[in-house]
N, C-alpha and C. Protein backbone atom coordinates (compact mmCIF):
# COMPACT_ATOMS: atom_id res chain seq x y z
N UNK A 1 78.70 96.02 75.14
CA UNK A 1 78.65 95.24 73.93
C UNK A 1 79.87 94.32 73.90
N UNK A 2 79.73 92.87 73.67
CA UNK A 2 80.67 92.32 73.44
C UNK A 2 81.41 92.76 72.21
N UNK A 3 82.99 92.85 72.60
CA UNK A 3 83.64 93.00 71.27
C UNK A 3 83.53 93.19 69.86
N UNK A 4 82.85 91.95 69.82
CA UNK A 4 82.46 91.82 67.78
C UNK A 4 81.28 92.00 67.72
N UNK A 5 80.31 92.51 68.33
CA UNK A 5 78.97 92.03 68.19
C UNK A 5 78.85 93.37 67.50
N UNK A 6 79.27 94.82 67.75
CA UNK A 6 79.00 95.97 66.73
C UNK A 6 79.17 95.45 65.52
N UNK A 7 80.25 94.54 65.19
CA UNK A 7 80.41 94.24 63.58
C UNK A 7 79.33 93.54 63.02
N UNK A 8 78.91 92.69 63.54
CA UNK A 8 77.69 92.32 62.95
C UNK A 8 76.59 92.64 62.68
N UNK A 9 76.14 92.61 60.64
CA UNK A 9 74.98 93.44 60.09
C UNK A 9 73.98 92.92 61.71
N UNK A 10 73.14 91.66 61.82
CA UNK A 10 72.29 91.48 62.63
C UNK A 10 72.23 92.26 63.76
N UNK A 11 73.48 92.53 64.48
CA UNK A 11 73.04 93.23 65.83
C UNK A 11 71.62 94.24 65.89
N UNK A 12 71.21 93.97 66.96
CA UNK A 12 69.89 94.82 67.27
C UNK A 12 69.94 96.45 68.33
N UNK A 13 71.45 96.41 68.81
CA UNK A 13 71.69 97.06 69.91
C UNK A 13 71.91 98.50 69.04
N UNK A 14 72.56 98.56 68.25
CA UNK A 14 72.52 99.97 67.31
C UNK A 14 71.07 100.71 67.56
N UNK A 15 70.09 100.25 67.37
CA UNK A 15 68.72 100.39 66.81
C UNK A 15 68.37 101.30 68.06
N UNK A 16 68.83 101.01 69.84
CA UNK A 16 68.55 101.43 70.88
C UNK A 16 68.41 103.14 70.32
N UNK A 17 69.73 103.30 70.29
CA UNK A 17 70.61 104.69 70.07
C UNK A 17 69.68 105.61 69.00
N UNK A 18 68.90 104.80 68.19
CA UNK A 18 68.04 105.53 67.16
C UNK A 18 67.05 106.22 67.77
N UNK A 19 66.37 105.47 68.84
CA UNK A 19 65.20 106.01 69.44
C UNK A 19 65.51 106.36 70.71
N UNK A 20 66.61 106.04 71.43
CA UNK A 20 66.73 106.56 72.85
C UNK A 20 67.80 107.54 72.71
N UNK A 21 67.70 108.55 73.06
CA UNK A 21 69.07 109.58 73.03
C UNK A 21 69.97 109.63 73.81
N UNK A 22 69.65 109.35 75.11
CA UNK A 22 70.42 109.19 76.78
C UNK A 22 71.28 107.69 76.43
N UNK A 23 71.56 107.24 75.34
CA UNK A 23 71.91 105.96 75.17
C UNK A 23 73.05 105.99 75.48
N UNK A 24 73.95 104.85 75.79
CA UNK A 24 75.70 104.86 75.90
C UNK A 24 76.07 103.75 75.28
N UNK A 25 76.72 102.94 74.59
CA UNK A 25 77.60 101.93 74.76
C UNK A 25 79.13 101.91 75.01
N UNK A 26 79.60 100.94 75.71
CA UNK A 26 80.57 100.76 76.07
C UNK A 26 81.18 98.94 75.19
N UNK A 27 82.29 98.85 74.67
CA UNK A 27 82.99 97.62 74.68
C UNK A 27 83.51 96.84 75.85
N UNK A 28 82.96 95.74 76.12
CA UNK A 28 83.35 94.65 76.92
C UNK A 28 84.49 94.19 77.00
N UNK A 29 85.39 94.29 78.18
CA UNK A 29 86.82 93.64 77.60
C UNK A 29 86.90 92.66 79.03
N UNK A 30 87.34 91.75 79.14
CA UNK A 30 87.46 90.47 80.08
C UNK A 30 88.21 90.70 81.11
N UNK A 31 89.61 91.54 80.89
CA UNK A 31 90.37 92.05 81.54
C UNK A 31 90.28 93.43 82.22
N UNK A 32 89.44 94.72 81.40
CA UNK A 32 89.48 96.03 81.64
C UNK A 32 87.82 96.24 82.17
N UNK A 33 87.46 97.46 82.19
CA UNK A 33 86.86 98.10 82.32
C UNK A 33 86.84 99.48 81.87
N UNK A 34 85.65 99.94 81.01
CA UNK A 34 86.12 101.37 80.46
C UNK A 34 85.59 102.15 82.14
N UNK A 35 86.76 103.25 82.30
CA UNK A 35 86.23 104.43 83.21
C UNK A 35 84.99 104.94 83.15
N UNK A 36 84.38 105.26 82.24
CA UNK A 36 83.63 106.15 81.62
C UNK A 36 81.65 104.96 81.90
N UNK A 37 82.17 103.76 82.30
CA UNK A 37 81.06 103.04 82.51
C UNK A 37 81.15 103.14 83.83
N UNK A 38 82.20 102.74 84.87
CA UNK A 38 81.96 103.22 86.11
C UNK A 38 81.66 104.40 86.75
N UNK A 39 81.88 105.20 85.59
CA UNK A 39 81.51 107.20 86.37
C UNK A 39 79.89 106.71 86.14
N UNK A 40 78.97 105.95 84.72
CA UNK A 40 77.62 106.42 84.76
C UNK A 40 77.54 105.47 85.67
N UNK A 41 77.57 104.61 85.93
CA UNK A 41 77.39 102.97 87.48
C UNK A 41 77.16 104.04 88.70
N UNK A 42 78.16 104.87 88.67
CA UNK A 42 77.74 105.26 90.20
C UNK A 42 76.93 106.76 90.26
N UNK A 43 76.89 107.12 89.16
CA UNK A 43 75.82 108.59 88.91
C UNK A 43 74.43 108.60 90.11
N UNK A 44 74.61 109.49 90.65
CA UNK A 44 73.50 109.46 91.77
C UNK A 44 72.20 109.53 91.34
N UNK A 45 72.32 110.22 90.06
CA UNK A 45 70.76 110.37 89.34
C UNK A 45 70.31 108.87 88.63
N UNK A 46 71.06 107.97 88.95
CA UNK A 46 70.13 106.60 88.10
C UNK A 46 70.35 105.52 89.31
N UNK A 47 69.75 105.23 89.06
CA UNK A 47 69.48 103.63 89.76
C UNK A 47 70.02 102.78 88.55
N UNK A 48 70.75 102.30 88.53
CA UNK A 48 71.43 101.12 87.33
C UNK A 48 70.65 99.79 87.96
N UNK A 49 70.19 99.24 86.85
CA UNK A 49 69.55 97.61 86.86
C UNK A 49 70.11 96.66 85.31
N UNK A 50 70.63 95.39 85.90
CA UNK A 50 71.78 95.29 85.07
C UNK A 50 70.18 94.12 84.57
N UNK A 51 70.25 93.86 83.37
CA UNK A 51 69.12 93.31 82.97
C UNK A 51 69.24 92.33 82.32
N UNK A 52 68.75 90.70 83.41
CA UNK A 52 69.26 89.55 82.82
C UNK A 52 68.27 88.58 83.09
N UNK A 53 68.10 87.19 82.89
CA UNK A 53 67.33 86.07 83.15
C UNK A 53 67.70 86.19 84.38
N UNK A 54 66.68 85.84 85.35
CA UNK A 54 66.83 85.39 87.15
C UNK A 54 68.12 84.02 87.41
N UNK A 55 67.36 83.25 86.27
CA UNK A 55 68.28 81.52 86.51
C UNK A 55 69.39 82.09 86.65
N UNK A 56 70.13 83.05 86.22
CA UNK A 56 71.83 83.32 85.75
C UNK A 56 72.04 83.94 87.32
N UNK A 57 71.55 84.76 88.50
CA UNK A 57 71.42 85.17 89.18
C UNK A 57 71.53 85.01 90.28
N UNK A 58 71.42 85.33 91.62
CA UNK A 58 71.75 85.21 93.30
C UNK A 58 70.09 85.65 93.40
N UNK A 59 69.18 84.68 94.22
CA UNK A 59 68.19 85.51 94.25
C UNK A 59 68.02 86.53 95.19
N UNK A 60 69.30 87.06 95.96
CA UNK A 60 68.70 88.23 96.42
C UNK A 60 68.99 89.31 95.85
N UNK A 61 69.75 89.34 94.65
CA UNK A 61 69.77 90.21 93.40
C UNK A 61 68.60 90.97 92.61
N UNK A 62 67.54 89.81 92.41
CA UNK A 62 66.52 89.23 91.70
C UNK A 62 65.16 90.88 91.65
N UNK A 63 65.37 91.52 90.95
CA UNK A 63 64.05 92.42 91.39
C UNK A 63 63.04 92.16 89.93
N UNK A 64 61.99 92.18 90.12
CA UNK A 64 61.11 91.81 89.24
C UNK A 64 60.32 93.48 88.38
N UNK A 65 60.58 94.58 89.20
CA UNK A 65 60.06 96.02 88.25
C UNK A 65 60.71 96.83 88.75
N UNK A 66 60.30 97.79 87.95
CA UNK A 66 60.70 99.14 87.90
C UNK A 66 60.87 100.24 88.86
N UNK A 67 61.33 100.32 89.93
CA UNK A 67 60.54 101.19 90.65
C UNK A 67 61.84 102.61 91.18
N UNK A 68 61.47 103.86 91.17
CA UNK A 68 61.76 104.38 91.74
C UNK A 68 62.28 104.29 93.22
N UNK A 69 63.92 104.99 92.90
CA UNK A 69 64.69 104.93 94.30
C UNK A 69 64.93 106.54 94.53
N UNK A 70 64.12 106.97 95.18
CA UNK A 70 64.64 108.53 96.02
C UNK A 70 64.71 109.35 94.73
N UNK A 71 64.01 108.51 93.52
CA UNK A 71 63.73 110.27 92.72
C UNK A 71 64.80 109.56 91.37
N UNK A 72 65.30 108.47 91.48
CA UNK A 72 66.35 108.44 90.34
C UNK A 72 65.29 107.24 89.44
N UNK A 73 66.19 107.83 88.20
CA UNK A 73 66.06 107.31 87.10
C UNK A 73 66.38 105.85 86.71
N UNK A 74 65.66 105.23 85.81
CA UNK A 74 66.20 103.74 85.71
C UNK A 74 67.37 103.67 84.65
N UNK A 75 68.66 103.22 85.30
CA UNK A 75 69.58 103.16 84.09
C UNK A 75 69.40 101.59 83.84
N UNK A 76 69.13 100.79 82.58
CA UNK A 76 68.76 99.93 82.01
C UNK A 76 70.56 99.18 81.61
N UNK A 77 71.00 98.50 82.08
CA UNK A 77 72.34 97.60 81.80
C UNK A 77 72.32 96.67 80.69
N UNK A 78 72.11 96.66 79.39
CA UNK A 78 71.60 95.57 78.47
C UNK A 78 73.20 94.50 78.35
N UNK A 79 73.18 93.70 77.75
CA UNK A 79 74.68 92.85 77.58
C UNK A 79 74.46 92.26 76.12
N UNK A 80 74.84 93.23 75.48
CA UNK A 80 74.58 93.06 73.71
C UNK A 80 75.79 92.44 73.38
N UNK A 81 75.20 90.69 73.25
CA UNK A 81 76.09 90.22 72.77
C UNK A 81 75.30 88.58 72.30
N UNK A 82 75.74 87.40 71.66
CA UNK A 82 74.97 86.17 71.31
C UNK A 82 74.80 85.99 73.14
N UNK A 83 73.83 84.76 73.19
CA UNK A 83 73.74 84.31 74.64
C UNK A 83 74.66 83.91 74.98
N UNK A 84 75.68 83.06 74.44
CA UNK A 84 76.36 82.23 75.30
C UNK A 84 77.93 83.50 75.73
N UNK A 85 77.69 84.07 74.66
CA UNK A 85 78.98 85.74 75.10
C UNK A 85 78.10 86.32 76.51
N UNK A 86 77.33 86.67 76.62
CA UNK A 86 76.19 87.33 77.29
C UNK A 86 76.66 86.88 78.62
N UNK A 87 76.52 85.29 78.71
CA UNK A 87 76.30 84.65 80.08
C UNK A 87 78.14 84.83 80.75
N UNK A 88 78.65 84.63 79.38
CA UNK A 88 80.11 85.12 80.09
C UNK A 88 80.32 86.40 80.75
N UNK A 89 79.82 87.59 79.77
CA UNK A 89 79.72 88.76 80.68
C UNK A 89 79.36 89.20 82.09
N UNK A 90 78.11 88.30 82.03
CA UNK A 90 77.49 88.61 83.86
C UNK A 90 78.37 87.39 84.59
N UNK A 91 79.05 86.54 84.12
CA UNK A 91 79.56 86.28 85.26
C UNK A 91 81.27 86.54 84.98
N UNK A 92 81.75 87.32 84.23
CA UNK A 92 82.93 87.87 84.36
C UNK A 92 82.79 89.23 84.32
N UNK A 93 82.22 89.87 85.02
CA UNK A 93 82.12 91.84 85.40
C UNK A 93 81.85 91.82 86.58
N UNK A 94 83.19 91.97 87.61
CA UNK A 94 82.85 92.04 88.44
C UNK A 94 82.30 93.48 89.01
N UNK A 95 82.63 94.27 88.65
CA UNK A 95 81.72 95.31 88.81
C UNK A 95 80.31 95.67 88.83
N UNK A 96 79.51 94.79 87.96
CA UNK A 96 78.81 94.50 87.70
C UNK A 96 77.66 93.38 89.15
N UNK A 97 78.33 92.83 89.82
CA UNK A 97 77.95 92.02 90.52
C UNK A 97 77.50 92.57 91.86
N UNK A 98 77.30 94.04 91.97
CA UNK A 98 76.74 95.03 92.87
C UNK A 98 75.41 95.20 92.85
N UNK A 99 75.19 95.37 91.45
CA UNK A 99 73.72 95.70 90.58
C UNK A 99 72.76 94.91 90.67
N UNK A 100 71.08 94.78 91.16
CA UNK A 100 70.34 94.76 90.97
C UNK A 100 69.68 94.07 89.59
N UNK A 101 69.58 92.72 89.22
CA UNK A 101 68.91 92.28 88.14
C UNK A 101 67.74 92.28 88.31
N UNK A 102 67.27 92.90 86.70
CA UNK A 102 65.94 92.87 86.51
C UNK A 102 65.88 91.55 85.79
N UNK A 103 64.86 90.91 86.14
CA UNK A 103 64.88 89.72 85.12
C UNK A 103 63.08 90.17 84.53
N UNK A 104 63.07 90.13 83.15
CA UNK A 104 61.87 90.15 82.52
C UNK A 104 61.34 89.17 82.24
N UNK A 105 59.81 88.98 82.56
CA UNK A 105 58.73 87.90 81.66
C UNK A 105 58.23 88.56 81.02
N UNK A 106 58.24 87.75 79.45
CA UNK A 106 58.04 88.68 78.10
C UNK A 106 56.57 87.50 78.27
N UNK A 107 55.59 88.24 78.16
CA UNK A 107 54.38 87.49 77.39
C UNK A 107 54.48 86.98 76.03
N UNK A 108 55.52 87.41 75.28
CA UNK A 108 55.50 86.96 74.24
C UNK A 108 56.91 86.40 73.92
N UNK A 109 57.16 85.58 72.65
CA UNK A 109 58.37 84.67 72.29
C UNK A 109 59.42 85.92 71.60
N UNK A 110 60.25 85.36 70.91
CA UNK A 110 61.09 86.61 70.09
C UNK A 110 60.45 85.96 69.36
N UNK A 111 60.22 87.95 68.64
CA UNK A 111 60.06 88.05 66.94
C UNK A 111 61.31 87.87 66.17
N UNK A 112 62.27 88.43 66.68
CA UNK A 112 64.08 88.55 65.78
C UNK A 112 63.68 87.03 65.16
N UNK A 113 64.41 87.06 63.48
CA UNK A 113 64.51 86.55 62.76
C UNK A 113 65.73 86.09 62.07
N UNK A 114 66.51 87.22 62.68
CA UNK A 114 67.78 87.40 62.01
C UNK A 114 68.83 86.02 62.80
N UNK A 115 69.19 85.95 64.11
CA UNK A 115 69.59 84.93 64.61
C UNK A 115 69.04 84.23 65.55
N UNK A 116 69.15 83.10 66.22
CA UNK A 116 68.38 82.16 67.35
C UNK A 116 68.95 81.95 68.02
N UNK A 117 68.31 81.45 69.16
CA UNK A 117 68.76 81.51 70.40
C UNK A 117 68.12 80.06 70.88
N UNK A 118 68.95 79.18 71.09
CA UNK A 118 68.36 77.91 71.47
C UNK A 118 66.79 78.09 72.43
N UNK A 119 66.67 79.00 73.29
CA UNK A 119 65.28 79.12 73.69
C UNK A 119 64.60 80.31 73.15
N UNK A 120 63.39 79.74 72.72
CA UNK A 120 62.57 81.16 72.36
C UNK A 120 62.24 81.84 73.24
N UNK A 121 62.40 82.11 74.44
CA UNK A 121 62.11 83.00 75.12
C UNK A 121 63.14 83.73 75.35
N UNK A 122 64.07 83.93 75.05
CA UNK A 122 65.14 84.82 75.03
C UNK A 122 64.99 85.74 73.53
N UNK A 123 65.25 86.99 74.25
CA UNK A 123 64.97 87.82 73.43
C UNK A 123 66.42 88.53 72.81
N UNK A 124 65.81 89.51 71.79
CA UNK A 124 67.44 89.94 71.24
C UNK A 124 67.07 91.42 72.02
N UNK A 125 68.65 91.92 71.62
CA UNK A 125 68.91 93.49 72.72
C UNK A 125 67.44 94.64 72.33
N UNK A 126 67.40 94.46 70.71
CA UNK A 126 66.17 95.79 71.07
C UNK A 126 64.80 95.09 71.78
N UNK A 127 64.66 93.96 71.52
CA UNK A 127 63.27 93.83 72.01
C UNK A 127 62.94 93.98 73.90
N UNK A 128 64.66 93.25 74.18
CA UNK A 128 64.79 93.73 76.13
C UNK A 128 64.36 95.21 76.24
N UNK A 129 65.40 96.42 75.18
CA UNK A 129 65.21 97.61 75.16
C UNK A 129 64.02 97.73 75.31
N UNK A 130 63.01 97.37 74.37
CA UNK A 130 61.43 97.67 74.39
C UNK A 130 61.03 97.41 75.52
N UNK A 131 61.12 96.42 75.79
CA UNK A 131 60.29 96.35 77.58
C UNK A 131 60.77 97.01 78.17
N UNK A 132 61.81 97.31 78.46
CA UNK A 132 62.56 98.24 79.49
C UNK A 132 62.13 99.43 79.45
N UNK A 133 61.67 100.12 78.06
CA UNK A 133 61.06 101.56 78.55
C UNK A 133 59.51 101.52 78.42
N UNK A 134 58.73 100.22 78.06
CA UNK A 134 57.48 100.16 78.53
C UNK A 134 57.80 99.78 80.23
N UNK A 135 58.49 99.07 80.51
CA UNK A 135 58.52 99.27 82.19
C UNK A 135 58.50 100.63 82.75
N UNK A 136 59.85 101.39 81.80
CA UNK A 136 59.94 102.70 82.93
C UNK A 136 58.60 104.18 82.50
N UNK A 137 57.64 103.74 81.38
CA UNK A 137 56.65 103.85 81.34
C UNK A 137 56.41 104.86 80.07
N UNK A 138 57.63 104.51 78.92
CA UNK A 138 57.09 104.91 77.90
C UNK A 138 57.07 104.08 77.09
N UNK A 139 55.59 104.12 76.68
CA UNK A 139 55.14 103.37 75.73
C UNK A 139 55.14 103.70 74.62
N UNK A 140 55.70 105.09 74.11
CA UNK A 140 55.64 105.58 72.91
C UNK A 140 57.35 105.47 72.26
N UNK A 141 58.41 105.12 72.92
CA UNK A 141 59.34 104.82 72.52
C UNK A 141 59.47 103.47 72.11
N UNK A 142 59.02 102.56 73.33
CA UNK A 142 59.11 100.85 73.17
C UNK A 142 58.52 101.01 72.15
N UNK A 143 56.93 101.44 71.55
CA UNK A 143 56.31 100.63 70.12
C UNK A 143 57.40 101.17 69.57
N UNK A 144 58.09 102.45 69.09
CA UNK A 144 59.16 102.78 68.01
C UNK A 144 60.31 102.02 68.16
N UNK A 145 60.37 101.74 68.84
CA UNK A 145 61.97 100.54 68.87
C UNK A 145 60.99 99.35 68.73
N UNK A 146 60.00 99.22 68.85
CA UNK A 146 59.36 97.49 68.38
C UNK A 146 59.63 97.98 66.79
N UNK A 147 58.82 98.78 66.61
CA UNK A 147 58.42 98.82 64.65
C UNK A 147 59.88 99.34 64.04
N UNK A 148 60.94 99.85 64.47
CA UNK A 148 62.38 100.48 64.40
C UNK A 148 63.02 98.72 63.40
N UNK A 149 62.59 97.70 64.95
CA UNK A 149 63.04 96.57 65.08
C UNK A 149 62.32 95.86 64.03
N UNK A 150 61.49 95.71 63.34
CA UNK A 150 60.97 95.01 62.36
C UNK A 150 61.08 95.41 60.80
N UNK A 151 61.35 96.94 61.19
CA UNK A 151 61.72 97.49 59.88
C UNK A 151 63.23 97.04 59.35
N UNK A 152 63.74 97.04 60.60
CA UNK A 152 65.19 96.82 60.33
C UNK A 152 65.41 95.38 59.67
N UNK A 153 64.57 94.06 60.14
CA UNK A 153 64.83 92.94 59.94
C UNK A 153 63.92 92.79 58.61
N UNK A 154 63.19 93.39 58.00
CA UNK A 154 62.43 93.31 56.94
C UNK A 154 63.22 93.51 55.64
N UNK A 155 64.25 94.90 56.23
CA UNK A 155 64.57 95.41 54.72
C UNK A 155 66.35 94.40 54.78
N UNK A 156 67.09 93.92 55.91
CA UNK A 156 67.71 92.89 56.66
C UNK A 156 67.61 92.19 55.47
N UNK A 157 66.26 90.95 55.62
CA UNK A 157 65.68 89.92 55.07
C UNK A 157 65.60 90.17 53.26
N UNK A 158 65.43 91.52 53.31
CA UNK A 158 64.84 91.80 51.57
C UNK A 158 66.08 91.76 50.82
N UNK A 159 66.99 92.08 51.65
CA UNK A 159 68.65 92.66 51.06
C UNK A 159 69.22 91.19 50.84
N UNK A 160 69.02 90.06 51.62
CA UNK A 160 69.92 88.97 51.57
C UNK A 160 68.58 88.18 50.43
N UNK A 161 67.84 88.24 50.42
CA UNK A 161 67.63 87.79 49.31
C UNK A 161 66.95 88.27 48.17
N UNK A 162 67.33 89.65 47.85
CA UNK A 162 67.55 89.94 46.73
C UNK A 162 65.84 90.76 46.44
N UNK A 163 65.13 91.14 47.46
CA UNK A 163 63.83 91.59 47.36
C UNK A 163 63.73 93.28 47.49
N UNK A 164 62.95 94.03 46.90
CA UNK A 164 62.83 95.34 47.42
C UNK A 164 61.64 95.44 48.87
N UNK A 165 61.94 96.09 50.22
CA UNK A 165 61.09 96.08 51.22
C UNK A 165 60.01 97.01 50.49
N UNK A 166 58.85 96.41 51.06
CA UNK A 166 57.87 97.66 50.76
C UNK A 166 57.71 98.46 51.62
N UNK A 167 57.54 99.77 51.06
CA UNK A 167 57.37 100.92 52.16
C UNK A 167 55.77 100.96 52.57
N UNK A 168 55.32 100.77 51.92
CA UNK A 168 53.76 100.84 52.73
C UNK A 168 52.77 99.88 53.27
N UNK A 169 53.75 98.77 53.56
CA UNK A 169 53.30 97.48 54.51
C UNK A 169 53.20 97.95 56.04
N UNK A 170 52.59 96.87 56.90
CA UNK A 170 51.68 97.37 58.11
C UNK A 170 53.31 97.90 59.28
N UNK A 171 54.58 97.03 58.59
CA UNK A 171 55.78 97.47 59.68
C UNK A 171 56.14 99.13 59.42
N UNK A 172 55.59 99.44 57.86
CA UNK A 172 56.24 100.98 57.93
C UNK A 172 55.51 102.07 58.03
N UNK A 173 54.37 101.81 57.67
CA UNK A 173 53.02 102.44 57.98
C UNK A 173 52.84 102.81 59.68
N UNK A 174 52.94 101.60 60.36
CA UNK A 174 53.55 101.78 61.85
C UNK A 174 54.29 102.43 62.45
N UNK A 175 55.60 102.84 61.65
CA UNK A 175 56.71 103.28 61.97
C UNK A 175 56.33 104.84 61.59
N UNK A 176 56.04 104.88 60.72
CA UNK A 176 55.58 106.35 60.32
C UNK A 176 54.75 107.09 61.11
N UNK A 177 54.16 106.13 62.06
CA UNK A 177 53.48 107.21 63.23
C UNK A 177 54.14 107.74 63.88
N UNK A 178 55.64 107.51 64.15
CA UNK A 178 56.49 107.41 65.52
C UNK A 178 57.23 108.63 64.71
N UNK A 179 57.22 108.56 63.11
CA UNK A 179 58.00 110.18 62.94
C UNK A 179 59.30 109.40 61.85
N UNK A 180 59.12 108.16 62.33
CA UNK A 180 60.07 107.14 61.35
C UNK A 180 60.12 107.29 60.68
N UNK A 181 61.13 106.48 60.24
CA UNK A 181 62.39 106.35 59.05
C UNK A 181 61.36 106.20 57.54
């Protein structure tokens, strides 16, 4: 996570940690590196895939899915931060520059409402999250971090201007299958 980006109500990267339990974050620093990100980087049980647009990339970096290496797990690298912090990160971690990018094609545009991103096809951190564990093949977490993610920007949206969210609209009704909030 870049620096300030926990402070901000909008961030989407909190939301991961709600529905994924194996979650970690770490703070980004330009100069350091936390220890504690290089012990999970080299964990024999994950395959780390640092998860970015291809354009930003080396294409022999470039992997397009998911796949099992010798039995390990996909560790998912997100870079929760605005884009233009983001693009600084992958190209100032050098540690980082070992790893394997996944670059995703989203069939669909961002839903996030909360901030923009000069291209709509860039997505915010939970919605990458969502694909990332419909890639590694649960689909019952991604919809709960999709509907997690809409609930959040609904009641977000209701609070800044002054509305009560309804609880039994199609985002919470949704959410309530998953055991939700």
């Amino acid at each position: 996570m870049h620096d300030i980006e926990p402070l901000k109500p909008s961030n989407t990267g909190w939301l991961i940690a709600d529905i994924v339990a194996d979650t970690h974050a770490f703070t980004w620093r330009r100069t350091g590196v936390d220890p504690a990100l290089l012990e999970l980087l080299a964990d024999v049980r994950y395959q780390p895939l640092l998860v970015f647009p291809r354009e930003y990339a080396e294409p022999e970096r470039v992997v397009s899915g998911v796949k099992a290496v010798a039995g390990k797990r996909p560790l998912f690298i997100l870079l929760d931060a605005t884009w233009t912090e983001a693009r600084k990160m992958f190209r100032k971690s050098p540690y980082l520059n070992r790893l394997p990018v996944l670059s995703l094609q989203a069939d669909v545009l961002s839903r996030y409402r909360l901030r923009r991103s000069t291209r709509s096809e860039h997505l915010c951190t939970a919605e990458v999250a969502a694909l990332c564990l419909g890639l590694a093949g649960d689909d019952q977490a991604a919809g709960a971090l999709d509907n997690w993610l809409d609930a959040f920007t609904d009641h977000y949206l209701a609070a800044k201007h002054h509305r009560t969210p309804d609880p039994d609209d199609a985002t919470h009704r949704a959410l309530a299958t998953f055991g939700g909030r």
